[in-house]
N, C-alpha and C. Protein backbone atom coordinates (compact mmCIF):
# COMPACT_ATOMS: atom_id res chain seq x y z
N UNK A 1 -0.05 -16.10 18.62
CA UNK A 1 -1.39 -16.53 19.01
C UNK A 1 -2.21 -15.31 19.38
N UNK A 2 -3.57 -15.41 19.32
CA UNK A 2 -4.04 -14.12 19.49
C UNK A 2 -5.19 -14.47 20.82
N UNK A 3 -5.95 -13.57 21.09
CA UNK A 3 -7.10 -13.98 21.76
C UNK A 3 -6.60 -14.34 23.22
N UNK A 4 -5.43 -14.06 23.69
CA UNK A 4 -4.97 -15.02 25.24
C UNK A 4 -4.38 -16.37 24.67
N UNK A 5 -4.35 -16.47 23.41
CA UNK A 5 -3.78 -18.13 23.04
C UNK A 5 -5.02 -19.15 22.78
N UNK A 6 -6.17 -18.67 22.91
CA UNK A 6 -7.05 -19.27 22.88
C UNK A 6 -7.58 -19.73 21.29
N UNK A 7 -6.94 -19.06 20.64
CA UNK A 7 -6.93 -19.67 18.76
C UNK A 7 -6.28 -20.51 18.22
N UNK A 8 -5.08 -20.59 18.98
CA UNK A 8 -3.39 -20.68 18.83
C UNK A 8 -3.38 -22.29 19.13
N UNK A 9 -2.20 -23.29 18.50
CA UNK A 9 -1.56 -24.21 19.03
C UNK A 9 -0.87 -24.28 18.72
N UNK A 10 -0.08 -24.60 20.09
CA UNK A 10 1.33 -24.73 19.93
C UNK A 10 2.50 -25.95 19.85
N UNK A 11 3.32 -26.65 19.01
CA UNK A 11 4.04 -27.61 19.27
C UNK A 11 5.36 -27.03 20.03
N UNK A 12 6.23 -28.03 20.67
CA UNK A 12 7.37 -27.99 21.35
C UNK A 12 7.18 -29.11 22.04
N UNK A 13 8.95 -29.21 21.40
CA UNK A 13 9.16 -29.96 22.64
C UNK A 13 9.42 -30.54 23.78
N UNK A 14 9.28 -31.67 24.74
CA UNK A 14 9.46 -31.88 25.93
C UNK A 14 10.12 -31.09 26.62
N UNK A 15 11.67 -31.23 26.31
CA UNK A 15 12.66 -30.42 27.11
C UNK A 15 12.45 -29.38 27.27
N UNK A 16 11.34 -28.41 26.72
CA UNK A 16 11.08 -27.15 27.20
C UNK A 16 9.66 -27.39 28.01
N UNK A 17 8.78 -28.26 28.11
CA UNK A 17 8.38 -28.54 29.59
C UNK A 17 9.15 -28.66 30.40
N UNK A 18 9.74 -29.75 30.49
CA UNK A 18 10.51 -30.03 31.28
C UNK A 18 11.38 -28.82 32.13
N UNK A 19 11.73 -28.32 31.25
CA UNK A 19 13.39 -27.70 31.71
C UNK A 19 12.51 -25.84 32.06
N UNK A 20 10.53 -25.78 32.02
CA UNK A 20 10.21 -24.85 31.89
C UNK A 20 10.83 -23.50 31.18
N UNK A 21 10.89 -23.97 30.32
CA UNK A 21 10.70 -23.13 29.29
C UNK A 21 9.21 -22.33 28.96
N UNK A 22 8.66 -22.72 28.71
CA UNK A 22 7.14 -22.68 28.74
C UNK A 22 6.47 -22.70 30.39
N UNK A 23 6.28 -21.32 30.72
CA UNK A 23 5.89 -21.03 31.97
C UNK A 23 4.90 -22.09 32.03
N UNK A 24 4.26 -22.06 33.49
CA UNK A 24 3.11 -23.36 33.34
C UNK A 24 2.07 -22.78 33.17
N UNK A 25 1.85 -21.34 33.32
CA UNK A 25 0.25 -20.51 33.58
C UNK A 25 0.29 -20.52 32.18
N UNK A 26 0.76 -20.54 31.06
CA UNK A 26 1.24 -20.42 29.77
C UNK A 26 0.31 -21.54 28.98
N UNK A 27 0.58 -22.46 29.69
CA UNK A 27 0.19 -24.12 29.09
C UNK A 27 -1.07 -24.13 28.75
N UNK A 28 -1.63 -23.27 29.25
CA UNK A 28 -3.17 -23.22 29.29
C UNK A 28 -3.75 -22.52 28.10
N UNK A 29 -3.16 -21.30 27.81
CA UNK A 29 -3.28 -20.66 26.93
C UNK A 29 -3.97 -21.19 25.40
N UNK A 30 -3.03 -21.94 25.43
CA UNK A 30 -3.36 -22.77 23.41
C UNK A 30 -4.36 -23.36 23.52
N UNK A 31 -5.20 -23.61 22.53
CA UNK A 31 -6.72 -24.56 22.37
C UNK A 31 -6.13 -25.84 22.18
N UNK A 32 -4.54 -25.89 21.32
CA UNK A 32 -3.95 -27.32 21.47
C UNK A 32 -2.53 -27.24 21.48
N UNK A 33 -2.03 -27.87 22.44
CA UNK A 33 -0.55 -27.95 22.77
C UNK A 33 -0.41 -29.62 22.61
N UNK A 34 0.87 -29.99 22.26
CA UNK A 34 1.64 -30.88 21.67
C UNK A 34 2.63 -31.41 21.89
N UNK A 35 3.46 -32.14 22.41
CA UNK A 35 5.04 -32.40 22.71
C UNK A 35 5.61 -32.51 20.79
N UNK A 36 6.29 -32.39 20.52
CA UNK A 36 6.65 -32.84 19.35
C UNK A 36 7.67 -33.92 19.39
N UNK A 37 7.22 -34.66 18.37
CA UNK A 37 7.82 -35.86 18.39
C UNK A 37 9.12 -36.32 17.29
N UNK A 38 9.85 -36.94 17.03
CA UNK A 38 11.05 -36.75 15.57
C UNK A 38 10.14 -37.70 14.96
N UNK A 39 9.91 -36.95 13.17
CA UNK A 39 9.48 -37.07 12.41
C UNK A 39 7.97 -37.89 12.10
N UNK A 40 7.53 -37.06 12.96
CA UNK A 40 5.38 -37.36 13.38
C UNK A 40 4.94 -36.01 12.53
N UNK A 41 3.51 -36.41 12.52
CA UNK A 41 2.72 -35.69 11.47
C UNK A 41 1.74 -35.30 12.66
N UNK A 42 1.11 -33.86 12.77
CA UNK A 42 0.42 -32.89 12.71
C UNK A 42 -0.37 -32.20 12.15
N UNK A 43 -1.52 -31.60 12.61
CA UNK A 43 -2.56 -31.22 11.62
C UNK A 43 -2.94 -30.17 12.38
N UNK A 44 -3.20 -29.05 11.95
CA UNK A 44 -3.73 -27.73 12.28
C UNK A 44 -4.75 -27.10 11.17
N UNK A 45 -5.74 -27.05 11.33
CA UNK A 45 -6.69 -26.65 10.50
C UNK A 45 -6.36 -27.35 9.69
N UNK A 46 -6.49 -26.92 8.21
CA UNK A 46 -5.99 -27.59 6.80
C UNK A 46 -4.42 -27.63 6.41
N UNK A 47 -3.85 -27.27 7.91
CA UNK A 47 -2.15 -27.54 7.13
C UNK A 47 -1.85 -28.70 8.33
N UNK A 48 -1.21 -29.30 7.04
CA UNK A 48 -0.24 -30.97 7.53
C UNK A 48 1.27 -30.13 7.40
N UNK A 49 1.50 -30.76 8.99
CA UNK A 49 2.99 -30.32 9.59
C UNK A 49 3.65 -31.70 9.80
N UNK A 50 5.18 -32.12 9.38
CA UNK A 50 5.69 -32.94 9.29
C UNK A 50 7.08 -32.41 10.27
N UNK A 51 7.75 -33.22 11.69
CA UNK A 51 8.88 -32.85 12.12
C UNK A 51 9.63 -33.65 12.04
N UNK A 52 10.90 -32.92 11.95
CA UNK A 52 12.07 -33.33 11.13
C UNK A 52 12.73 -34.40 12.06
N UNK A 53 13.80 -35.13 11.85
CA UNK A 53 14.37 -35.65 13.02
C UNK A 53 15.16 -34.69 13.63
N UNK A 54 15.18 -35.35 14.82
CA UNK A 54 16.24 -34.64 15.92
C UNK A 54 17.04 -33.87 15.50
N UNK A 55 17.40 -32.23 15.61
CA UNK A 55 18.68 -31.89 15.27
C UNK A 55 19.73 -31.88 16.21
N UNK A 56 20.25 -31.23 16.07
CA UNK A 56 22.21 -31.51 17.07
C UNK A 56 22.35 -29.70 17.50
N UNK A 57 21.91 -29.57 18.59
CA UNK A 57 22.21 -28.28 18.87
C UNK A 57 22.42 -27.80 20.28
N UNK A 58 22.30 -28.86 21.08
CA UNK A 58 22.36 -28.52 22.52
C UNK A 58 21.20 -28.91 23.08
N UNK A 59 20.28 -28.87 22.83
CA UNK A 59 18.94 -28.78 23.42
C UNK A 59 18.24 -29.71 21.71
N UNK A 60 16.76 -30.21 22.57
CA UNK A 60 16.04 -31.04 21.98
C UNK A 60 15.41 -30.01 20.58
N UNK A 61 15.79 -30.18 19.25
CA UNK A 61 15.14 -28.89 18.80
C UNK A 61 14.81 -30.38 17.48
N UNK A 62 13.97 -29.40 16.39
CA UNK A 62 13.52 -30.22 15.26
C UNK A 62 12.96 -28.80 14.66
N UNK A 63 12.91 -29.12 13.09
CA UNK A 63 12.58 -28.63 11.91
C UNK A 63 11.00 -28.80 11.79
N UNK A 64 10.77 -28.30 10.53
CA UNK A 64 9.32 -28.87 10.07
C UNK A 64 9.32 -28.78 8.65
N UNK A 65 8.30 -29.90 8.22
CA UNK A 65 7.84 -29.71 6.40
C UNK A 65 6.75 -29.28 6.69
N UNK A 66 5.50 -27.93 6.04
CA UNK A 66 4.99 -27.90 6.18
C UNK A 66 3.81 -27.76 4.99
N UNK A 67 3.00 -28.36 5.08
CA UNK A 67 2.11 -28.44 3.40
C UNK A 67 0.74 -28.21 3.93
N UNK A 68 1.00 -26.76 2.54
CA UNK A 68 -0.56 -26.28 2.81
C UNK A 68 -0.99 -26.72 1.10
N UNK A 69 -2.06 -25.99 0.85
CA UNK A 69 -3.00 -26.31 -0.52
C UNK A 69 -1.64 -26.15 -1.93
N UNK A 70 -0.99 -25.24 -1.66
CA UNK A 70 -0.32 -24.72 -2.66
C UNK A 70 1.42 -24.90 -2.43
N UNK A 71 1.84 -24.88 -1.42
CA UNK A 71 3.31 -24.98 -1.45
C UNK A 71 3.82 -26.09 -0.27
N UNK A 72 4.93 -26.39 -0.16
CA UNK A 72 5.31 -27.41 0.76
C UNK A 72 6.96 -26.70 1.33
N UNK A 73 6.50 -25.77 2.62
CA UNK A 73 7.55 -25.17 3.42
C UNK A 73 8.32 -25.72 3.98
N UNK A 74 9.91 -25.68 4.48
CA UNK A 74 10.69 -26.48 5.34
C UNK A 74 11.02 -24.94 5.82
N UNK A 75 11.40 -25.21 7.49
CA UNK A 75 11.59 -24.61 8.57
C UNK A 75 12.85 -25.35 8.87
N UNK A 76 13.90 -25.48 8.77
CA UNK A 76 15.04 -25.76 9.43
C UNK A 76 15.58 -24.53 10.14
N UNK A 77 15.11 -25.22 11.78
CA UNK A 77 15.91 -24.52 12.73
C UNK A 77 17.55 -24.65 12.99
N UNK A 78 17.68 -24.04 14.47
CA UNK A 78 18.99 -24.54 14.74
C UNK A 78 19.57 -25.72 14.95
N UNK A 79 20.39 -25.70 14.09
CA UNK A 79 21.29 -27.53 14.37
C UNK A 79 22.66 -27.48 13.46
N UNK A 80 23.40 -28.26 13.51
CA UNK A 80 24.91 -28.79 13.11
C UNK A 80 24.67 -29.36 12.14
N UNK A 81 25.44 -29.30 11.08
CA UNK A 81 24.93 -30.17 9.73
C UNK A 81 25.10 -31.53 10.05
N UNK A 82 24.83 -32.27 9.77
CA UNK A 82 24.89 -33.93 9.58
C UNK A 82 24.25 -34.25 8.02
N UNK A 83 24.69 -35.17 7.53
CA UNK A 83 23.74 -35.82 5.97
C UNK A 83 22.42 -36.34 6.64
N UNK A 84 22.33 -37.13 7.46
CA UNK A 84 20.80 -37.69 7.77
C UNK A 84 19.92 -36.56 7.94
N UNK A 85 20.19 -35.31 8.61
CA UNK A 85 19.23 -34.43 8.39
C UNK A 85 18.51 -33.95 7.02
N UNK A 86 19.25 -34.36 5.48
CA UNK A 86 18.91 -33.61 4.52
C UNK A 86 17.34 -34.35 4.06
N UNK A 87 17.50 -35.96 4.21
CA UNK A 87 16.54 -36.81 4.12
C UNK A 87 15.31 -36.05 4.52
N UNK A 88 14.84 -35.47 6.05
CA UNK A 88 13.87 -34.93 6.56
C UNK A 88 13.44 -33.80 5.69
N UNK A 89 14.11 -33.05 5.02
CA UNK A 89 13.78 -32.14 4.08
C UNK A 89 13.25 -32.30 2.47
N UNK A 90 13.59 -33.26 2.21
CA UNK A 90 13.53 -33.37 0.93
C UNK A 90 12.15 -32.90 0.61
N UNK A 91 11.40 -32.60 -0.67
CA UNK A 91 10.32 -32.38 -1.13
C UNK A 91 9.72 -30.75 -0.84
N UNK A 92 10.54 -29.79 -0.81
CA UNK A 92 9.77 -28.67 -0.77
C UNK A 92 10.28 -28.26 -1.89
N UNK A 93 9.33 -26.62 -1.55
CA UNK A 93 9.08 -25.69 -2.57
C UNK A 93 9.59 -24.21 -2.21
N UNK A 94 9.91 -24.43 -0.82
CA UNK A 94 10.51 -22.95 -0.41
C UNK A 94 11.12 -23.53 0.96
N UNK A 95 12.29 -23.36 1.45
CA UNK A 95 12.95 -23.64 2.08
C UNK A 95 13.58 -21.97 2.64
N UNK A 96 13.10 -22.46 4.11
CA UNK A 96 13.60 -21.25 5.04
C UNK A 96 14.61 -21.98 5.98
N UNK A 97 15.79 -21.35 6.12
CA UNK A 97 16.86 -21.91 7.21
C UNK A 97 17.79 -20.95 7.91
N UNK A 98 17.75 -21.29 8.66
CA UNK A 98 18.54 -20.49 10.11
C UNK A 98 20.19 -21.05 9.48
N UNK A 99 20.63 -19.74 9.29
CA UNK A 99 22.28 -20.03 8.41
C UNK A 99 22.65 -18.30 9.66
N UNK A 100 23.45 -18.93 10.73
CA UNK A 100 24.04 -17.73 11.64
C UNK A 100 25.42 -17.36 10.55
N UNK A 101 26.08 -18.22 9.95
CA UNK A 101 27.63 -18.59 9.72
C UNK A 101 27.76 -18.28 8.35
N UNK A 102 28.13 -17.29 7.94
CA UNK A 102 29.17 -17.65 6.27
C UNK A 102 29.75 -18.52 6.73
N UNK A 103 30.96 -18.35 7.23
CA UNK A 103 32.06 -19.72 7.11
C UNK A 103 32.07 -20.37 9.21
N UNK A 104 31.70 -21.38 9.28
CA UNK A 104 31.50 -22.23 10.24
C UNK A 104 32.86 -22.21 10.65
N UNK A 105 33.59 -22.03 11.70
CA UNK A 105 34.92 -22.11 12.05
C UNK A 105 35.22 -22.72 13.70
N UNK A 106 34.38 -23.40 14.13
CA UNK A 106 33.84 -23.88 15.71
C UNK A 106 34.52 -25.41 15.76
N UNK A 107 35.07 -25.68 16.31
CA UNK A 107 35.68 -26.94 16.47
C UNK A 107 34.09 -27.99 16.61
N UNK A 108 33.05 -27.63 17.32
CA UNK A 108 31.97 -28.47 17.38
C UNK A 108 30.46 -27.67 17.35
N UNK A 109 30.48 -27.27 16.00
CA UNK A 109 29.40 -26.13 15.65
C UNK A 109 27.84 -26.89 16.40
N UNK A 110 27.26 -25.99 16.46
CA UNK A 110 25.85 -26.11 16.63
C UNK A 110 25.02 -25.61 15.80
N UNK A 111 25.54 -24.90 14.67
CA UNK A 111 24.67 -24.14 13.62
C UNK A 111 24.82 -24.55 12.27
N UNK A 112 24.53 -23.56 11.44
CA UNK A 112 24.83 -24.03 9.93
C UNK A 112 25.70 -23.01 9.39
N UNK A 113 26.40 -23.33 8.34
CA UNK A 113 26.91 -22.13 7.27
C UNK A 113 27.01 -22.20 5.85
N UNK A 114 26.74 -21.13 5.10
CA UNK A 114 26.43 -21.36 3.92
C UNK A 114 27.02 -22.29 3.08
N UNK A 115 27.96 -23.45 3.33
CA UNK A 115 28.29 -24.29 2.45
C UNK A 115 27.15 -25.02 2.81
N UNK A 116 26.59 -24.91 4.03
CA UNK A 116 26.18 -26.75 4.35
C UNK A 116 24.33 -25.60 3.99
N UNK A 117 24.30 -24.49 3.60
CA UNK A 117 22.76 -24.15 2.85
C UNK A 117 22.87 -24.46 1.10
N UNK A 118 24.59 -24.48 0.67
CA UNK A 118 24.44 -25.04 -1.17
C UNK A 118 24.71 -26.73 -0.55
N UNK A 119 24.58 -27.50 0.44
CA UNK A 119 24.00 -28.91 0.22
C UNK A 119 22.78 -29.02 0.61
N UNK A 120 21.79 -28.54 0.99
CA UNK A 120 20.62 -28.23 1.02
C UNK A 120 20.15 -27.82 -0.18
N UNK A 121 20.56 -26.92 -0.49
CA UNK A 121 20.28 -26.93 -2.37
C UNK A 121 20.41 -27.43 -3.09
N UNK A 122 21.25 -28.27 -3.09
CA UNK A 122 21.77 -29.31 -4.05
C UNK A 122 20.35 -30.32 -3.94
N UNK A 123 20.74 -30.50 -2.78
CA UNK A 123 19.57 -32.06 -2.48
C UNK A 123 18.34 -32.02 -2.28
N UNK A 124 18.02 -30.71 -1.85
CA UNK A 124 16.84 -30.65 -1.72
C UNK A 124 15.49 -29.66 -2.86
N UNK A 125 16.69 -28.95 -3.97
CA UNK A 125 16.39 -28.61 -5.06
C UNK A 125 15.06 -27.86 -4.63
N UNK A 126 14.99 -26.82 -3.80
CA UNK A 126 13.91 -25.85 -4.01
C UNK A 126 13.76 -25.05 -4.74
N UNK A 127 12.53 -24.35 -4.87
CA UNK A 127 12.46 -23.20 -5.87
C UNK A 127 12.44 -21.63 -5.25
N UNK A 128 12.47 -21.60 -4.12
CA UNK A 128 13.06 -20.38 -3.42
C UNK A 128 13.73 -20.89 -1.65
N UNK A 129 14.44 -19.77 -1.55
CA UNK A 129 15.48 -19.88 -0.31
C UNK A 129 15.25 -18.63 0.51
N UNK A 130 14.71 -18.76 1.60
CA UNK A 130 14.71 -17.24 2.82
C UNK A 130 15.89 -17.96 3.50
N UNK A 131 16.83 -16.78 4.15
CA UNK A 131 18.20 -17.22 4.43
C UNK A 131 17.57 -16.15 5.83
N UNK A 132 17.98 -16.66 6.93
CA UNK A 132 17.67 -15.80 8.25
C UNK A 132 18.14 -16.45 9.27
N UNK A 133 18.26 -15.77 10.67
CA UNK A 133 18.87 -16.18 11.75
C UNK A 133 20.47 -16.01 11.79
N UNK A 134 20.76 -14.66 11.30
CA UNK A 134 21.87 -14.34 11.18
C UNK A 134 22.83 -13.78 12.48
N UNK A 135 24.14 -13.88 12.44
CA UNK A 135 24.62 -13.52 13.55
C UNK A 135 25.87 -12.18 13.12
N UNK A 136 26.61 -11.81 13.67
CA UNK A 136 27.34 -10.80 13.26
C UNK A 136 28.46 -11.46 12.29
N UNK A 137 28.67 -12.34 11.99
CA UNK A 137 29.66 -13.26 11.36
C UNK A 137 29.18 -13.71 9.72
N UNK A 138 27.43 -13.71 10.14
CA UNK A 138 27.02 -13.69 8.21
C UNK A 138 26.68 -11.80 8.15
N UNK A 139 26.31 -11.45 9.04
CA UNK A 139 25.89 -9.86 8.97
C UNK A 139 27.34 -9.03 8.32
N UNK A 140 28.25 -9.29 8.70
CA UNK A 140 29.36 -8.55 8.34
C UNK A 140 30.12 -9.24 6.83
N UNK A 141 29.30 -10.24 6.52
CA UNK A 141 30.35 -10.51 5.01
C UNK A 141 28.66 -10.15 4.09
N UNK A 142 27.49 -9.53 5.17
CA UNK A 142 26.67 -8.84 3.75
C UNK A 142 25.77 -10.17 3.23
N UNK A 143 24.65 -10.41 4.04
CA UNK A 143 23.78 -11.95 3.79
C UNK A 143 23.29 -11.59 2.45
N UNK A 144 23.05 -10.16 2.44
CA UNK A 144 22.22 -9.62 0.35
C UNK A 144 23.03 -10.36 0.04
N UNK A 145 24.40 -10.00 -0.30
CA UNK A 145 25.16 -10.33 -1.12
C UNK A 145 25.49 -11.47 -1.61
N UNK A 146 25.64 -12.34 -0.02
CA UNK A 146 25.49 -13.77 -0.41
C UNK A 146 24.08 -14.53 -0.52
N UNK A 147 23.46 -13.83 -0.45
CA UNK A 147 21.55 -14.65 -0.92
C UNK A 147 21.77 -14.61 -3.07
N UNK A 148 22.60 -13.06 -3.10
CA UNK A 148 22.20 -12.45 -4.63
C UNK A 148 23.21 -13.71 -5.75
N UNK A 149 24.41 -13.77 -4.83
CA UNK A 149 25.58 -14.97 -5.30
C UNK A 149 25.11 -16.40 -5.22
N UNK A 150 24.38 -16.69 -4.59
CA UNK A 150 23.85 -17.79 -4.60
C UNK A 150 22.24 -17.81 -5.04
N UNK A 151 22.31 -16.82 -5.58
CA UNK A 151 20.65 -17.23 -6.69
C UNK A 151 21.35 -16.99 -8.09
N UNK A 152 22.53 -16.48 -8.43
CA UNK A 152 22.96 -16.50 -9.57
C UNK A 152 23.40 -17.80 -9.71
N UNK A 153 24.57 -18.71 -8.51
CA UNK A 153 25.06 -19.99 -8.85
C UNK A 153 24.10 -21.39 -9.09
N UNK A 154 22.61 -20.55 -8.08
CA UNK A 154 21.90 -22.12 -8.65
C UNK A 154 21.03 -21.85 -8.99
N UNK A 155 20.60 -20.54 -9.95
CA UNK A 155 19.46 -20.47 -10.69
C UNK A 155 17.99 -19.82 -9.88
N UNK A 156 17.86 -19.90 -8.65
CA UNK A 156 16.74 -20.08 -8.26
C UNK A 156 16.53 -18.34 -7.63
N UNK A 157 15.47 -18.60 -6.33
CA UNK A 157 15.10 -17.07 -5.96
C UNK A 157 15.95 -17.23 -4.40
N UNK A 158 16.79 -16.75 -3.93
CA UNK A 158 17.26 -16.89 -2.75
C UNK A 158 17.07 -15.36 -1.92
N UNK A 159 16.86 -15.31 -0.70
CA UNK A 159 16.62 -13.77 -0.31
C UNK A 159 17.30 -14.02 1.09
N UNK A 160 17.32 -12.78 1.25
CA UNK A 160 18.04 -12.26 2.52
C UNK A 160 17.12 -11.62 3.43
N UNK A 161 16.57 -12.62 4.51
CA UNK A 161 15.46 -12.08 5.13
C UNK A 161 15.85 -10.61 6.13
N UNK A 162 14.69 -10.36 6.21
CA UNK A 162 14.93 -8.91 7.01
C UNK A 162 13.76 -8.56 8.38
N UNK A 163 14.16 -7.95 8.80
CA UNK A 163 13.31 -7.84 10.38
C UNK A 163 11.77 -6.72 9.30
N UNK A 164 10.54 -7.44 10.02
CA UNK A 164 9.80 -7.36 9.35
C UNK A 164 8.86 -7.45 8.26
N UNK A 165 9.99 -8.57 7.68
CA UNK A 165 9.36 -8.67 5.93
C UNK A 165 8.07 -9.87 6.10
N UNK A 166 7.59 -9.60 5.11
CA UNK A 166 6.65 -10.30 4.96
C UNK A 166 6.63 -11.24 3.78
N UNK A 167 6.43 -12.74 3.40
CA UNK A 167 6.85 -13.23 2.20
C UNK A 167 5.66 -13.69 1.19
N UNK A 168 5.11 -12.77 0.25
CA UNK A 168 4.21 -13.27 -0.37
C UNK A 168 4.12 -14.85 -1.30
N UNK A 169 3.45 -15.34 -0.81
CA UNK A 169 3.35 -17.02 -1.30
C UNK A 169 2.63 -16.99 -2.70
């Protein structure tokens, strides 16, 4: 947000009121703040924001579809795979997801790992993939490598995000 927040709005949800997360002198800041709700529609200037249902991560978190003039983004944050989550995604065109895990090995994960980003591909059939939110566990088996292996197995553009990049649309 720029300006003191005064351009800016922000969604989140409750539990980070609640649980202050969001200082309170803070609240003030945005021209529009929001609780977010599972799977309600949003409008910010000319982009329609769609949130996902509930994910499974410890805390109250949710995704987003987001559709501007030209493409239709998904934001999958942190969460545990489940199938009902893939539903909330369906219909994009570039799919960004928080994948900490090559291989998920947690008796009761809270994250994702690249099997459960090729059922996201499968089902949700995008035409590019930013892979980010990595932890030392995808960092050390080399996320290039597995973004470059998995744009060869399903055809498409998959990347290996990086601190700083910028993604031309």
């Amino acid at each position: 947000m720029t300006n003191g927040g005064e351009e800016g709005s922000l969604l989140l949800p409750n539990q980070a009121i609640e649980e202050r997360v969001l200082f309170t002198y803070v609240k003030e800041f945005p021209k529009h703040l929001e609780i977010i709700k599972p799977n309600s529609n949003y409008t910010i200037k000319n982009i329609e924001i769609t949130s996902s249902i509930e994910h499974k991560h410890g805390v109250e978190n949710y995704g987003f579809k987001i559709k501007t003039k030209n493409h239709t983004i998904v934001l999958i944050t942190n969460t545990a795979y489940f199938p009902e989550l893939l539903n909330s995604y369906i219909g994009c065109n570039i799919l960004i997801i928080n994948v900490p895990y090559h291989i998920q090995n947690k008796p009761k994960p809270k994250h994702l790992d690249i099997a459960n980003v090729e059922e996201f591909i499968k089902v949700i059939k995008p035409s590019k993939v930013i892979l980010t939110h990595f932890n030392c566990n995808i960092l050390n088996s080399s996320p290039v490598s597995i973004a470059n292996e998995l744009s060869r197995k399903y055809g498409i553009e998959i990347i290996s995000a990086e601190d700083d990049m910028i993604l031309e649309l």
